[in-house]
Protein backbone atom coordinates (compact mmCIF):
# COMPACT_ATOMS: atom_id res chain seq x y z
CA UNK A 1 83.62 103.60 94.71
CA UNK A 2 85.12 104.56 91.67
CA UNK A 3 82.25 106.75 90.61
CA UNK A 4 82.11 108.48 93.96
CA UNK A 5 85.41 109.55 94.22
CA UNK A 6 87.37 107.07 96.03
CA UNK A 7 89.50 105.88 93.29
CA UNK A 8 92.47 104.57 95.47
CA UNK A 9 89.68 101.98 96.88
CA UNK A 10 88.07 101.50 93.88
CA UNK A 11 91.88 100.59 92.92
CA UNK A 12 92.49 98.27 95.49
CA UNK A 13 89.12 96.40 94.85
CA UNK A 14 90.39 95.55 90.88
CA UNK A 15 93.61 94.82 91.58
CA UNK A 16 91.83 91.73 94.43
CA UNK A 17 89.48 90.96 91.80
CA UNK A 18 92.18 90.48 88.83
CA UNK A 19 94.16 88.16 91.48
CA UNK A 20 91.33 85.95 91.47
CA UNK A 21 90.37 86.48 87.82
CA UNK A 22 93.24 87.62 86.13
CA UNK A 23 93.20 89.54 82.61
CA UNK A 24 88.99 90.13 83.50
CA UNK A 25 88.27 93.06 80.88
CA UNK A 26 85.82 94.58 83.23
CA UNK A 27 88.76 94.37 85.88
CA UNK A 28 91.09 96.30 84.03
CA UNK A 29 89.19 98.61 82.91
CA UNK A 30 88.01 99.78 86.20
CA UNK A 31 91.81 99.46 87.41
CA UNK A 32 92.69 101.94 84.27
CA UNK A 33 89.93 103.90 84.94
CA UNK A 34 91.03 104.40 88.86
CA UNK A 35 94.59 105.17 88.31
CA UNK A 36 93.80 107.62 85.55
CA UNK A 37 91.26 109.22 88.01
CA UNK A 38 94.54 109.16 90.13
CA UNK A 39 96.28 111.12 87.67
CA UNK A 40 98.44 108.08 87.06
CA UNK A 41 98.82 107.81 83.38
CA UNK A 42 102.14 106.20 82.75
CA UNK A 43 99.87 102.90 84.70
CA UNK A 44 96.94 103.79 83.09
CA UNK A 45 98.57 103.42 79.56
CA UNK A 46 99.81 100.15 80.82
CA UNK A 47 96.67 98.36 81.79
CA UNK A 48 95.22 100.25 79.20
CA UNK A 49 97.26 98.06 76.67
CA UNK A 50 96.27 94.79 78.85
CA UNK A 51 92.16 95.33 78.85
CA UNK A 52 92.69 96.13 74.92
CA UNK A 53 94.14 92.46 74.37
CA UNK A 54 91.61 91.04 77.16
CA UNK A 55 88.44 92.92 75.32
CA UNK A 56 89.61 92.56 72.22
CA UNK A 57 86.59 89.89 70.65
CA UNK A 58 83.63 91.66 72.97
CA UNK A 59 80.96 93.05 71.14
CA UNK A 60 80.62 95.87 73.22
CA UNK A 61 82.47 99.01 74.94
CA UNK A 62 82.54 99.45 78.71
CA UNK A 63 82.05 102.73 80.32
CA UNK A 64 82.15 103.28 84.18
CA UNK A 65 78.34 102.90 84.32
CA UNK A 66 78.98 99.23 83.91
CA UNK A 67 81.10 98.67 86.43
């Protein structure tokens, strides 16, 4: 969703997902990656600083590809 342009559904799909798996590092960083795309960066910043402590021991960096 997120890649096609529909980042207040792609939104609303983390935010579900993190309520069943909360602090999921993929999660939140499609969440930050929808309300940026939403030209919400005060929230953005926010979750931003939540994925970093989530992802913070992964091996590898996310991109939207991996979504």
């Amino acid at each position: 969703m997120l890649r096609s342009g529909h980042a207040a559904e792609a939104e609303r799909v983390f935010r579900a997902d993190l309520e069943r798996n909360r602090r999921n590092g993929r999660s939140l960083f499609g969440l930050m990656s929808a309300l940026a795309s939403q030209s919400r960066t005060y929230d953005a910043v926010f979750v931003r600083q939540e994925f970093e402590t989530a992802w913070r021991h992964a091996d590898t960096q996310l991109r939207l590809e991996d979504l």
